[in-house]
N, C-alpha and C. Protein backbone atom coordinates (compact mmCIF):
# COMPACT_ATOMS: atom_id res chain seq x y z
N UNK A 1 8.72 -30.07 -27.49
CA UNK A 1 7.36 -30.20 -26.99
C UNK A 1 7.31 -29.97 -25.48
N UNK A 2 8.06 -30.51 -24.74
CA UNK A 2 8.41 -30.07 -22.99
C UNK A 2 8.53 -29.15 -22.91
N UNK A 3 9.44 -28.21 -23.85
CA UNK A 3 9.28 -26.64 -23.37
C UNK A 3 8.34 -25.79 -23.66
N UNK A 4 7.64 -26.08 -24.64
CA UNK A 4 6.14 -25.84 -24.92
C UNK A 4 5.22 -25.82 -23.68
N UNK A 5 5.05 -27.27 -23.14
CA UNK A 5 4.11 -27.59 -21.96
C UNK A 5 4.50 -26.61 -21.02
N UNK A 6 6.06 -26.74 -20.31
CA UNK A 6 6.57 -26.01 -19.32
C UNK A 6 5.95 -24.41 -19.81
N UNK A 7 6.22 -24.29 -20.72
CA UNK A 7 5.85 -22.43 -20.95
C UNK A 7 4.89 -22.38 -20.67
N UNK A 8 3.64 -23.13 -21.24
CA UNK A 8 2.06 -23.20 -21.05
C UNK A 8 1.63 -23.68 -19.52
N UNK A 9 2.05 -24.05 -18.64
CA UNK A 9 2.08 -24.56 -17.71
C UNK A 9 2.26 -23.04 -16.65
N UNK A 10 3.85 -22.66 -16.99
CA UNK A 10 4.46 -20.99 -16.29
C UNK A 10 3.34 -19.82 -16.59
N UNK A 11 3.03 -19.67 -17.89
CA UNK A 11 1.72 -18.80 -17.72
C UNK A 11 0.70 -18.70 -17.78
N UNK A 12 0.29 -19.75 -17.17
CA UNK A 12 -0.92 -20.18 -16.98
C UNK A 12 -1.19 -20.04 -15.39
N UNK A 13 0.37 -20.41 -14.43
CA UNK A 13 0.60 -20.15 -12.94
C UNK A 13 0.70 -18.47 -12.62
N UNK A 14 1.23 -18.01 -13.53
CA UNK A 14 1.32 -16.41 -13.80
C UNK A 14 -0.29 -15.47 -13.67
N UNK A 15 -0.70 -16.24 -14.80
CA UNK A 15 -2.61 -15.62 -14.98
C UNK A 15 -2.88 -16.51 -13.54
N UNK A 16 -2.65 -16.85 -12.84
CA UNK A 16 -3.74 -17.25 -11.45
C UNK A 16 -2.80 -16.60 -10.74
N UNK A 17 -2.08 -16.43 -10.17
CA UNK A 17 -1.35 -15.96 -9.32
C UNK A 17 -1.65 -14.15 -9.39
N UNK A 18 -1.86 -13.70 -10.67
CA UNK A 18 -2.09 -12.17 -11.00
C UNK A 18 -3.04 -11.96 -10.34
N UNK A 19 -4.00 -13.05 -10.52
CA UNK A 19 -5.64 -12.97 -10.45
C UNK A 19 -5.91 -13.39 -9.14
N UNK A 20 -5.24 -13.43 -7.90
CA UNK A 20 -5.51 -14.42 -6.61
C UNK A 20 -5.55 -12.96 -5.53
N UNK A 21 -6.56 -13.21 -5.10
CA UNK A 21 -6.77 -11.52 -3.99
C UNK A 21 -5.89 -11.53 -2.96
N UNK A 22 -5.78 -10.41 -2.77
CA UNK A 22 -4.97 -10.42 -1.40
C UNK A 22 -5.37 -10.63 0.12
N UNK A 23 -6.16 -10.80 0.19
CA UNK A 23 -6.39 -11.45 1.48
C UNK A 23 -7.08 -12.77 1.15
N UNK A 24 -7.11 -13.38 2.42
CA UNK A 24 -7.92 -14.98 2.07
C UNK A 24 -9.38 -14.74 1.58
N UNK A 25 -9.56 -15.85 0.41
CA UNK A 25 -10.52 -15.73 -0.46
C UNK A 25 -11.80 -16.00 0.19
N UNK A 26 -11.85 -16.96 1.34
CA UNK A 26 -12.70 -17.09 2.16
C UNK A 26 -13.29 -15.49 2.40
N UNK A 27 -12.90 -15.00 3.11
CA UNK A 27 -13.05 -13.81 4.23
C UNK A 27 -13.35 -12.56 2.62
N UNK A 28 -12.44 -12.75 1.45
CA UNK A 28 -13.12 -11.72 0.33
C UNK A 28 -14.45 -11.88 0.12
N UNK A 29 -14.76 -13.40 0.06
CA UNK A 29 -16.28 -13.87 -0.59
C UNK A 29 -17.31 -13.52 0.41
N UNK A 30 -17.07 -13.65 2.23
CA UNK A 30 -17.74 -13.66 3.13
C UNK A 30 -17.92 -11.88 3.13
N UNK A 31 -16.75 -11.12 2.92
CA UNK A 31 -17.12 -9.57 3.19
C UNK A 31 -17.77 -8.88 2.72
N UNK A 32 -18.11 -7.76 2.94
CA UNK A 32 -19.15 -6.30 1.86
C UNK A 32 -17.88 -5.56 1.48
N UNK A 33 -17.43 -5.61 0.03
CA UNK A 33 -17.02 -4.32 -0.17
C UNK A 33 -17.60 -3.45 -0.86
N UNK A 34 -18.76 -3.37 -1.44
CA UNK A 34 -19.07 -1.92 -1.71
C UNK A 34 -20.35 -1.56 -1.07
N UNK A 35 -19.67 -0.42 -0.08
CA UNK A 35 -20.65 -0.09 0.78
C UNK A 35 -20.08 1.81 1.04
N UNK A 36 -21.19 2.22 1.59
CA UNK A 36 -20.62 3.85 2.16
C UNK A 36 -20.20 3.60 3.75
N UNK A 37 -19.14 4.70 3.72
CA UNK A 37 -18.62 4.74 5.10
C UNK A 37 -19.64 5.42 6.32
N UNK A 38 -20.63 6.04 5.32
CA UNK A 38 -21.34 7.29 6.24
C UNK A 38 -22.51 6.63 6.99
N UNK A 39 -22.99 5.20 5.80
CA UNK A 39 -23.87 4.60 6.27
C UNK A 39 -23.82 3.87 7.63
N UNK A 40 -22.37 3.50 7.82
CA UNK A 40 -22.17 2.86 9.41
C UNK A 40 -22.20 3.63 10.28
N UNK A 41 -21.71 4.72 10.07
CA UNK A 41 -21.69 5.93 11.43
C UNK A 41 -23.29 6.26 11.39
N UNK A 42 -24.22 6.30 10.62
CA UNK A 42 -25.59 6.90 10.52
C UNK A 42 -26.48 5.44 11.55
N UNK A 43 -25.95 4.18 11.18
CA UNK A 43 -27.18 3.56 11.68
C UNK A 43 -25.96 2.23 12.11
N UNK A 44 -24.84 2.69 13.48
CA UNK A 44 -24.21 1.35 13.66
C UNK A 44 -24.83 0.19 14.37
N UNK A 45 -25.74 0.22 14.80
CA UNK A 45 -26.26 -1.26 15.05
C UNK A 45 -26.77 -2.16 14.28
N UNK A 46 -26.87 -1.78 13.36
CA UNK A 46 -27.43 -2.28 12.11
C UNK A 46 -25.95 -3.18 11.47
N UNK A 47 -24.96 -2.04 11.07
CA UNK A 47 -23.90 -3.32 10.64
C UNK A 47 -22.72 -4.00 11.77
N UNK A 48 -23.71 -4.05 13.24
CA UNK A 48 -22.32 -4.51 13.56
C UNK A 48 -22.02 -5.77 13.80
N UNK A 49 -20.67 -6.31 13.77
CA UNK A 49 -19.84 -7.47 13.79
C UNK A 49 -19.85 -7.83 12.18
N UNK A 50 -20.33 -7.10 11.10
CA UNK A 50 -20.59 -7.43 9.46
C UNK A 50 -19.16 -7.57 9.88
N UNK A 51 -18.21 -8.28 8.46
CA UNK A 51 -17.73 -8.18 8.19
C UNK A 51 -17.36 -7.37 6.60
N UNK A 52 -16.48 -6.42 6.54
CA UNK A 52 -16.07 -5.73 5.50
C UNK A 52 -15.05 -5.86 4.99
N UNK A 53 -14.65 -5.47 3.76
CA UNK A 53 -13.60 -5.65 2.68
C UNK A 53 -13.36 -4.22 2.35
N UNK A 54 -12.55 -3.11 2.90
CA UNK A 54 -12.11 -1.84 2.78
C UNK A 54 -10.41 -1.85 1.92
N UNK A 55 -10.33 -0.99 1.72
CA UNK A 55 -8.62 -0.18 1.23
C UNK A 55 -8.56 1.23 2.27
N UNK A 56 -7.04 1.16 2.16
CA UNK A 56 -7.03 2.59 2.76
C UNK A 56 -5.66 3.54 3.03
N UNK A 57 -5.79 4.52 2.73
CA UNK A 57 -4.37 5.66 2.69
C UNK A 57 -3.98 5.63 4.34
N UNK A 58 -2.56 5.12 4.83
CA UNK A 58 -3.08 5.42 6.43
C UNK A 58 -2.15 6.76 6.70
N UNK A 59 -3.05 7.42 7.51
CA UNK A 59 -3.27 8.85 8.02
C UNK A 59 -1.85 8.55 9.68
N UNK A 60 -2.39 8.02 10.51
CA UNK A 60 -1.17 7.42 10.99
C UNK A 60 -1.43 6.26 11.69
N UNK A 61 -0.71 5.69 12.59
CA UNK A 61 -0.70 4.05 13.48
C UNK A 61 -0.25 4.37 14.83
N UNK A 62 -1.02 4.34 15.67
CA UNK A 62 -0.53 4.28 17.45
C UNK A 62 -0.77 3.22 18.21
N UNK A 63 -0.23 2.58 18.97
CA UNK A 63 -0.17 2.20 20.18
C UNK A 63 -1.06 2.18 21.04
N UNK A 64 -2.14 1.39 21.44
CA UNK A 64 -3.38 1.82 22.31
C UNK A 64 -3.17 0.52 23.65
N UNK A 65 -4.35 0.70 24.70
CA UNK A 65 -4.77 -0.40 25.35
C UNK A 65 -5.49 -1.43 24.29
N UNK A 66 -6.18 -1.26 23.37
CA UNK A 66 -6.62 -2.24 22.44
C UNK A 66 -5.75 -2.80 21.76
N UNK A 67 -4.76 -2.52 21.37
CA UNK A 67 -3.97 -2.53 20.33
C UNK A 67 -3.39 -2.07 19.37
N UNK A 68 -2.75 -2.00 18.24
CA UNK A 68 -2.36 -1.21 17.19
C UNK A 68 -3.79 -0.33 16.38
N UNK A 69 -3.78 0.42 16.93
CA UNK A 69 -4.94 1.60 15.45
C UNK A 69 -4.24 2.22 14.47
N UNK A 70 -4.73 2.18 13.70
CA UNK A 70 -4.60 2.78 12.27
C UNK A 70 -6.05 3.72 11.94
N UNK A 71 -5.55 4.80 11.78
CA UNK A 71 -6.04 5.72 11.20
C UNK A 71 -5.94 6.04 9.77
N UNK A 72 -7.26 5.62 8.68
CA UNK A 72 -6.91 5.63 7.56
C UNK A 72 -7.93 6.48 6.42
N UNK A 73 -7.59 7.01 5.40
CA UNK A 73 -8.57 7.40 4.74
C UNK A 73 -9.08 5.92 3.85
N UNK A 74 -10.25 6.16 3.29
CA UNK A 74 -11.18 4.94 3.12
C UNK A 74 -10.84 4.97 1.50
N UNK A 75 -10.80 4.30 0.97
CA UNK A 75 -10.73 3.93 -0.36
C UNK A 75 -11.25 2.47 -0.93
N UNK A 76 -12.24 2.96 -1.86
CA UNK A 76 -13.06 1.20 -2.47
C UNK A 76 -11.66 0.40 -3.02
N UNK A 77 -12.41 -0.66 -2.83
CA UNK A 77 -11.67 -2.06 -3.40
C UNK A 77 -12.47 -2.79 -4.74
N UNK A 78 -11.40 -3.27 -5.24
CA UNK A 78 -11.88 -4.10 -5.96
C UNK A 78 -12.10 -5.73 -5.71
N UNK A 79 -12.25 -6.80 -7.01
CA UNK A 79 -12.79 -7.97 -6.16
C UNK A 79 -11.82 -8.65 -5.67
N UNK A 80 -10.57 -8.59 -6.22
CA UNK A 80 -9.35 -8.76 -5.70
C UNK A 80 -8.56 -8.15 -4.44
N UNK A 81 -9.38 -7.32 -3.86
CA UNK A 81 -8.89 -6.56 -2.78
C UNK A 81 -7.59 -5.21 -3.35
N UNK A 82 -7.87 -4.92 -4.50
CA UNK A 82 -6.71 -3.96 -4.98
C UNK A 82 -6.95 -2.71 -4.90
N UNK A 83 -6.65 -1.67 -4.49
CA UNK A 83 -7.23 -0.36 -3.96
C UNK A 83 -7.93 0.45 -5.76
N UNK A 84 -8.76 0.81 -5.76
CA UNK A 84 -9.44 1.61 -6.77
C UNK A 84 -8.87 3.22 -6.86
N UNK A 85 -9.38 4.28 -7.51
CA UNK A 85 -8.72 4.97 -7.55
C UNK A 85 -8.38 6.17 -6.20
N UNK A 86 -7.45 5.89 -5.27
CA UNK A 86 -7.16 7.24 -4.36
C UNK A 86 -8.00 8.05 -4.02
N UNK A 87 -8.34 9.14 -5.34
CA UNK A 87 -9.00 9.84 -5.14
C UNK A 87 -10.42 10.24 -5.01
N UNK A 88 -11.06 8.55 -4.76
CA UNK A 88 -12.43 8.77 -4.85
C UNK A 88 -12.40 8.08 -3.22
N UNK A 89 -11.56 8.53 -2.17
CA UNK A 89 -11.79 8.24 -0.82
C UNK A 89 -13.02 8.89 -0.32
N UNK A 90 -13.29 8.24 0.84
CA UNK A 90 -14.84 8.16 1.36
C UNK A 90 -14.57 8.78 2.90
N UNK A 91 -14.02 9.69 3.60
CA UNK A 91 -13.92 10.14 4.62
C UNK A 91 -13.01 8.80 5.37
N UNK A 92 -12.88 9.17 6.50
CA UNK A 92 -11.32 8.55 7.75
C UNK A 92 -12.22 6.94 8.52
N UNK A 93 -11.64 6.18 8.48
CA UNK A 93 -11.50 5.00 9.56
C UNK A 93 -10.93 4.44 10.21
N UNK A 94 -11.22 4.46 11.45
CA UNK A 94 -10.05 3.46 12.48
C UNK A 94 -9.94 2.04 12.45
N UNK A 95 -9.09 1.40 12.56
CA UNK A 95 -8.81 0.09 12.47
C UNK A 95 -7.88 -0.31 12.81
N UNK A 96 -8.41 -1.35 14.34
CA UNK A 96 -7.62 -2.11 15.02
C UNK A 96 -7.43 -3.36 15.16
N UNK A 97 -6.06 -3.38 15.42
CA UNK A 97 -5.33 -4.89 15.40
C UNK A 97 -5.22 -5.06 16.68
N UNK A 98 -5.62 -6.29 17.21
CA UNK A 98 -5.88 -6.93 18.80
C UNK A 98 -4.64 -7.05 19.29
N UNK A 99 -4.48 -6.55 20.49
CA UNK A 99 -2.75 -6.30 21.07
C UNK A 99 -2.88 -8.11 21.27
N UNK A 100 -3.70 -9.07 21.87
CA UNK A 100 -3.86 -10.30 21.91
C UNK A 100 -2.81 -11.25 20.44
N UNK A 101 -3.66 -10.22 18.94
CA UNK A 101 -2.54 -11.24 18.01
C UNK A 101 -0.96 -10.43 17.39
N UNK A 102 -1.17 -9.66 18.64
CA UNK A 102 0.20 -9.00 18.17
C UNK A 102 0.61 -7.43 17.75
N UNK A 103 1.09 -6.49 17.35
CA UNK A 103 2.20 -5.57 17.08
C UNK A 103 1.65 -4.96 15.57
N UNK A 104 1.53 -4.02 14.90
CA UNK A 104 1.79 -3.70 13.99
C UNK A 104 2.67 -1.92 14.22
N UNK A 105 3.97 -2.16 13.95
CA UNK A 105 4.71 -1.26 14.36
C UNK A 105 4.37 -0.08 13.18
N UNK A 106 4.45 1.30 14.14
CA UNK A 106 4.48 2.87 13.51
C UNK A 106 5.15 3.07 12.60
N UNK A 107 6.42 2.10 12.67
CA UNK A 107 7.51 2.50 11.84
C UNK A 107 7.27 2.20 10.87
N UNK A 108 6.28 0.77 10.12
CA UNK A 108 5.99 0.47 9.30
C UNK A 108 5.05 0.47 8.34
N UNK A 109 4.03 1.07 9.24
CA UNK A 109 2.52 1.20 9.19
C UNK A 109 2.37 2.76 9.38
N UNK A 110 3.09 3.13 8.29
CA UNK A 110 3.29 4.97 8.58
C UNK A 110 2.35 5.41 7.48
N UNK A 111 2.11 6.60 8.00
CA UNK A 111 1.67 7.60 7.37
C UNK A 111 1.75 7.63 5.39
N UNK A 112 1.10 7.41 4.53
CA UNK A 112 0.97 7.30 3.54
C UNK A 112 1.22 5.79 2.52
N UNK A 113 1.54 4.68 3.69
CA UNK A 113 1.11 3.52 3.42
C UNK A 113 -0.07 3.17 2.70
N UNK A 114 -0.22 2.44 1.86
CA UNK A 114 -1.78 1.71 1.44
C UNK A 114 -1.96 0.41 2.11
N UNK A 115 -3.01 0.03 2.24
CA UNK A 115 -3.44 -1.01 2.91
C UNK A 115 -4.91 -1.77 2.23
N UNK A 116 -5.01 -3.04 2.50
CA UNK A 116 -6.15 -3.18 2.53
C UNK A 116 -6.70 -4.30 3.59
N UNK A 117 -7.82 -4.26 4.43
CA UNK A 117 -8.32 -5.03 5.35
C UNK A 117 -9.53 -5.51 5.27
N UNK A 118 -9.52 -6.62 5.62
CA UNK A 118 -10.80 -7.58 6.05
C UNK A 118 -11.02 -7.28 7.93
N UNK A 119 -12.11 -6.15 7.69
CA UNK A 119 -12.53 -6.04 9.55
C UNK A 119 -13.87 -5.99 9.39
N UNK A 120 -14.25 -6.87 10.91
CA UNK A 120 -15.66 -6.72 11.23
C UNK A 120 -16.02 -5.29 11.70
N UNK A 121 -17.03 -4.43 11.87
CA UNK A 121 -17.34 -2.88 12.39
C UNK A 121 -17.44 -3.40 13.44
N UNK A 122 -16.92 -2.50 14.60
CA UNK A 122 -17.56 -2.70 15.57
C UNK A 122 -18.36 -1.21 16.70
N UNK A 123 -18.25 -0.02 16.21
CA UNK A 123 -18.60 0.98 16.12
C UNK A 123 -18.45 2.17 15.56
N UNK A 124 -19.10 3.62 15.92
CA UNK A 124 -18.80 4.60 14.89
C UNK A 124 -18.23 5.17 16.90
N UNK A 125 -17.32 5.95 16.66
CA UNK A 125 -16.37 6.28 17.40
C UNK A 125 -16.11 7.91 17.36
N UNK A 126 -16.14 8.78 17.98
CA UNK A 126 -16.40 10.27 18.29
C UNK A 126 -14.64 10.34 18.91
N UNK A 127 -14.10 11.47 18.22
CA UNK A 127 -12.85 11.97 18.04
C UNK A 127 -12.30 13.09 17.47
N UNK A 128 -11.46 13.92 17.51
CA UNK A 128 -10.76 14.88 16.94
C UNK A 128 -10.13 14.76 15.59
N UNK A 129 -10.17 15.33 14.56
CA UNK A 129 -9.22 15.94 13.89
C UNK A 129 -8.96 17.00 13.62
N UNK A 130 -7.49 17.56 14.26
CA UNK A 130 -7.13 18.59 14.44
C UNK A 130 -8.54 19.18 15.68
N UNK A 131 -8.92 20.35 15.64
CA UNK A 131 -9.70 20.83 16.33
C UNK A 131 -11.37 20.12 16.02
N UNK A 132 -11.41 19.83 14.74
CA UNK A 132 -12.74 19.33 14.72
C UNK A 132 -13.04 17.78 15.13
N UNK A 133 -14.23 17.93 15.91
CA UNK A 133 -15.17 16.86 15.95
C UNK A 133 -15.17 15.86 14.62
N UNK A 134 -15.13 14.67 14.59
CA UNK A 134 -15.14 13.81 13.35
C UNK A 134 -15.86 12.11 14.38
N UNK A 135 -16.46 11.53 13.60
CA UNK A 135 -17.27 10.59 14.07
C UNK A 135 -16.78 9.29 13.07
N UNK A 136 -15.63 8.35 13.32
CA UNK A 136 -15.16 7.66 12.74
C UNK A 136 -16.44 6.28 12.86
N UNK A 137 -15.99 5.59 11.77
CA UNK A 137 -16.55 4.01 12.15
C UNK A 137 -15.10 2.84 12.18
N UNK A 138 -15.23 2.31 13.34
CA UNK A 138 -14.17 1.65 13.51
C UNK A 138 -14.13 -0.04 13.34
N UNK A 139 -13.11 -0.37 12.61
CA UNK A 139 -13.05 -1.84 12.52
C UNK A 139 -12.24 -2.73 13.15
N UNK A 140 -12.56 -3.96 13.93
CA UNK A 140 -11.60 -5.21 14.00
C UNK A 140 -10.81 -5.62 13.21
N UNK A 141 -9.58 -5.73 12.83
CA UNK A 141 -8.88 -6.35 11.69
C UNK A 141 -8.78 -7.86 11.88
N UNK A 142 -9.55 -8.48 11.00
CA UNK A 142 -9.22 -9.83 11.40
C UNK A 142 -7.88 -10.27 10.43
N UNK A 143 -7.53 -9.66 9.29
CA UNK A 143 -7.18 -9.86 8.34
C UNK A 143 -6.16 -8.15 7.48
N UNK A 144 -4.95 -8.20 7.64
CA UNK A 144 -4.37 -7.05 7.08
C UNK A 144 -3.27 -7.03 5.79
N UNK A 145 -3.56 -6.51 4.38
CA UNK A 145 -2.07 -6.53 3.55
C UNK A 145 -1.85 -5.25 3.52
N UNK A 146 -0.50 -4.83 3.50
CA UNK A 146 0.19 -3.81 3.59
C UNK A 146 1.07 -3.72 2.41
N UNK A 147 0.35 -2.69 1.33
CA UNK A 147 1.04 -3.00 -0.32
C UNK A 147 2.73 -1.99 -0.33
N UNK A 148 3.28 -2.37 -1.10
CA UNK A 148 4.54 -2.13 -1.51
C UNK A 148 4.42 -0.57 -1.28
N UNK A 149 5.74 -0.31 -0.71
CA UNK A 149 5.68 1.34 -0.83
C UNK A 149 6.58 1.79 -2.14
N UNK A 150 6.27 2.30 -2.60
CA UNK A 150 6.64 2.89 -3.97
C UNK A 150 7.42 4.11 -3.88
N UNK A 151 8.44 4.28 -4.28
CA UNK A 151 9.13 5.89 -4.22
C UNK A 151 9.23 6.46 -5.48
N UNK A 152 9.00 7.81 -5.62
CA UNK A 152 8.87 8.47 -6.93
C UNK A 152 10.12 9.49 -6.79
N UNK A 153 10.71 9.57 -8.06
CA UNK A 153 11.85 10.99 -8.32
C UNK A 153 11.45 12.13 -8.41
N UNK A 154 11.71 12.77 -7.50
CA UNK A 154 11.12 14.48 -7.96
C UNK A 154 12.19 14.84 -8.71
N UNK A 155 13.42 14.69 -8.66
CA UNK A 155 14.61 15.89 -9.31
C UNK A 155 14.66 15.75 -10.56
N UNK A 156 15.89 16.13 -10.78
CA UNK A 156 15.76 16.53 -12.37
C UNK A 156 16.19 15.51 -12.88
N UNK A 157 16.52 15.12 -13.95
CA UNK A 157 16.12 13.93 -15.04
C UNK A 157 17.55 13.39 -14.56
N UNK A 158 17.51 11.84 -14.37
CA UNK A 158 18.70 11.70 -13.41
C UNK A 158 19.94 10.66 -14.18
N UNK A 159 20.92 10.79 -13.86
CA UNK A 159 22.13 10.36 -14.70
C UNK A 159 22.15 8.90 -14.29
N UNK A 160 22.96 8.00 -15.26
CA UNK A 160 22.57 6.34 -14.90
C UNK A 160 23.99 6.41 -14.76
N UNK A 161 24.43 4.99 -14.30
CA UNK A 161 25.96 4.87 -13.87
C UNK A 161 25.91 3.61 -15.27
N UNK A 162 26.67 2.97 -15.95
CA UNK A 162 26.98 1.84 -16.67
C UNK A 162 28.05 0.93 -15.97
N UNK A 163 27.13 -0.05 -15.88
CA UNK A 163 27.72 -0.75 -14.48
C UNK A 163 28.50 -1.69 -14.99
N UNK A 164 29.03 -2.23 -16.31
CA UNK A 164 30.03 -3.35 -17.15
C UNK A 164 30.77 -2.46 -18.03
N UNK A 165 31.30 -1.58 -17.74
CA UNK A 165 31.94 -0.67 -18.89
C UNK A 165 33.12 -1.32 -19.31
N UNK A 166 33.80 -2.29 -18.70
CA UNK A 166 34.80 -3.00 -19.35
C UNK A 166 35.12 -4.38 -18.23
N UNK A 167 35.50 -5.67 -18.83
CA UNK A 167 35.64 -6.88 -18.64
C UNK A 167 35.63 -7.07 -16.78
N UNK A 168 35.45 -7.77 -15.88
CA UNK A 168 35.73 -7.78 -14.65
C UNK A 168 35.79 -6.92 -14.02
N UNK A 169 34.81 -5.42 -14.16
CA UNK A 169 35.27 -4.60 -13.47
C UNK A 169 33.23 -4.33 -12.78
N UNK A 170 33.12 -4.13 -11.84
CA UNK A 170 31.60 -4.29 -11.09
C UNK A 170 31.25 -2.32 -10.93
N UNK A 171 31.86 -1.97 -11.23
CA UNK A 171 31.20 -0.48 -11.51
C UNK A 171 32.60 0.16 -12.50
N UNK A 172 31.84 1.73 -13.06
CA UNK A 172 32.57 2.31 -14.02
C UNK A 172 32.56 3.32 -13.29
N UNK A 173 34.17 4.36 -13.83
CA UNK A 173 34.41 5.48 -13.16
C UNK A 173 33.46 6.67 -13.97
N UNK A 174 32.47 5.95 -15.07
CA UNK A 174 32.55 6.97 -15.82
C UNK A 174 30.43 7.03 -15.82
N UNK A 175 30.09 8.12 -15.72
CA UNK A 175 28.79 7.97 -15.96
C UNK A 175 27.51 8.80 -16.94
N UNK A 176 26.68 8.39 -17.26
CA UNK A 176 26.41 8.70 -18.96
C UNK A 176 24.64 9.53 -18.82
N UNK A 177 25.14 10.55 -19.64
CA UNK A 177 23.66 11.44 -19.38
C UNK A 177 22.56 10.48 -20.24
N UNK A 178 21.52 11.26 -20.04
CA UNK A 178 20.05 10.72 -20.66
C UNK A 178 20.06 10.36 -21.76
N UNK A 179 21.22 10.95 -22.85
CA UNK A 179 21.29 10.75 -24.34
C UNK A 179 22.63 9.58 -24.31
N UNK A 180 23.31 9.14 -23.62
CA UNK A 180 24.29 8.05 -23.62
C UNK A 180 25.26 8.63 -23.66
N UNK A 181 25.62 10.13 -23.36
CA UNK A 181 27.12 11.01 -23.54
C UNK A 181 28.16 10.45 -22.10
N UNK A 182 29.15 9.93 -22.58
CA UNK A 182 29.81 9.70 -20.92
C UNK A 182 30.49 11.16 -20.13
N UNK A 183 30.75 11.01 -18.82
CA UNK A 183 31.27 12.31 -18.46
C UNK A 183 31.61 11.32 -17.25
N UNK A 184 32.96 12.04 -16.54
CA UNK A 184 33.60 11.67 -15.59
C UNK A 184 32.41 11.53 -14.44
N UNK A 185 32.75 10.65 -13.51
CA UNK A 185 31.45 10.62 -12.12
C UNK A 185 32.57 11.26 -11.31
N UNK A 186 31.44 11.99 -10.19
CA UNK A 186 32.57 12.09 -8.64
C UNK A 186 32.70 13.64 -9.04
N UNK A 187 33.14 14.38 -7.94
CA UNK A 187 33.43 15.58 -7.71
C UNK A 187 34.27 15.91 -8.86
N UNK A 188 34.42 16.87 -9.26
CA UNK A 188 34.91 17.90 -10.45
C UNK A 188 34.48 18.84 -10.71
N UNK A 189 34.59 19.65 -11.88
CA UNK A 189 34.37 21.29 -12.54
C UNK A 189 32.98 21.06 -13.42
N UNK A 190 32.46 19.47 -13.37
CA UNK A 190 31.14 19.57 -14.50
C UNK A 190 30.12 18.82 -13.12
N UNK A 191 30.76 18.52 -12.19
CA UNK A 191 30.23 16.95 -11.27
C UNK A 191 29.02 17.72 -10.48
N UNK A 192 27.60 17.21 -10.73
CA UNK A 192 27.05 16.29 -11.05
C UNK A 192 26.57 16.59 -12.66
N UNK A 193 27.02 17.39 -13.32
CA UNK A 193 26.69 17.44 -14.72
C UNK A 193 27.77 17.47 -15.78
N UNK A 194 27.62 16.55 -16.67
CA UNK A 194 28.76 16.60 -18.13
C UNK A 194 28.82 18.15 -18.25
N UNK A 195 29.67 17.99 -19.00
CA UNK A 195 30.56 19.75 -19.67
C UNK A 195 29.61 20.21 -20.92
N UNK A 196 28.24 19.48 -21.10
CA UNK A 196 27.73 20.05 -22.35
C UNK A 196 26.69 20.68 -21.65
């Protein structure tokens, strides 16, 4: 019966924890997230100091007298703050982090990162991309998550190593194609492919 409760108890912490937004729930409930990007640059006195609930692809991150900017393409959120689909982005936004609370380094905050932020607007902002004119709307970050970066395999269908192939031993000399065939690992006459 205890391990019953305990189980019912574990996923029950599981379903809330799935379900808990990523930024503070305060600042989700207080923000706008579904709104157009075009509408702030068209009429910014109207939303400024709002606070918003955005996602976003970042384009890149520099170093300013203000602080860290991020340059990002715009992507809706959901109520959880979880980015919606990519490809229904809404044109570019800037968004800065106050050199006052600190650093968000280039190195980390690179180029094809996802993000999502809780920022107040605080104008639409006239700038370059590439040669063209572009009229950003820019936000305060009061609030930033920076989601997992994900890496994908381009190559070709890739060989696994079998890492217990026999008693006390923490790797095998030997490694096994897609169908479970073994073939020697390491340089040789088949290496990186079995002899079939």
């Amino acid at each position: 019966m205890k391990q019953v409760k305990s189980l019912l108890w574990g996923a029950s912490l599981l379903l809330l924890v799935g379900c808990a937004p990523v930024l503070d729930r305060r600042l989700m409930d207080e923000g706008t997230r579904e709104f157009n990007p075009s509408h702030l640059v068209e009429t910014p006195e109207a939303f400024k100091d709002h606070l918003f609930i955005l996602g976003g692809v970042i384009v890149g991150t520099k170093l300013t007298e203000e602080g860290s900017q991020i340059e990002a393409l715009f992507v809706p959120v959901d109520k959880y703050g979880n980015l919606e689909d990519p490809a229904r982005y809404g044109g570019r936004f800037l968004a800065i982090y106050p050199k006052s609370r600190g650093l968000l380094d280039p190195m980390i905050y690179k180029k094809g990162r996802e993000i999502t932020i809780a920022g107040d607007f605080s104008e639409a902002r006239q700038a370059k991309i590439d040669e063209m004119s572009y009229t950003y709307p820019v936000f305060i970050i009061r609030q930033i998550h920076l989601w997992d970066e994900y890496q994908t395999y381009t190559g070709p269908y890739p060989y696994y190593y079998y890492p217990y192939a026999y008693p006390g031993w923490y790797s095998s000399p030997w490694c096994y194609d897609r169908w479970g065939r073994p073939f020697a690992c390491g340089p040789g006459p088949f290496w990186p492919y079995g002899p079939w």
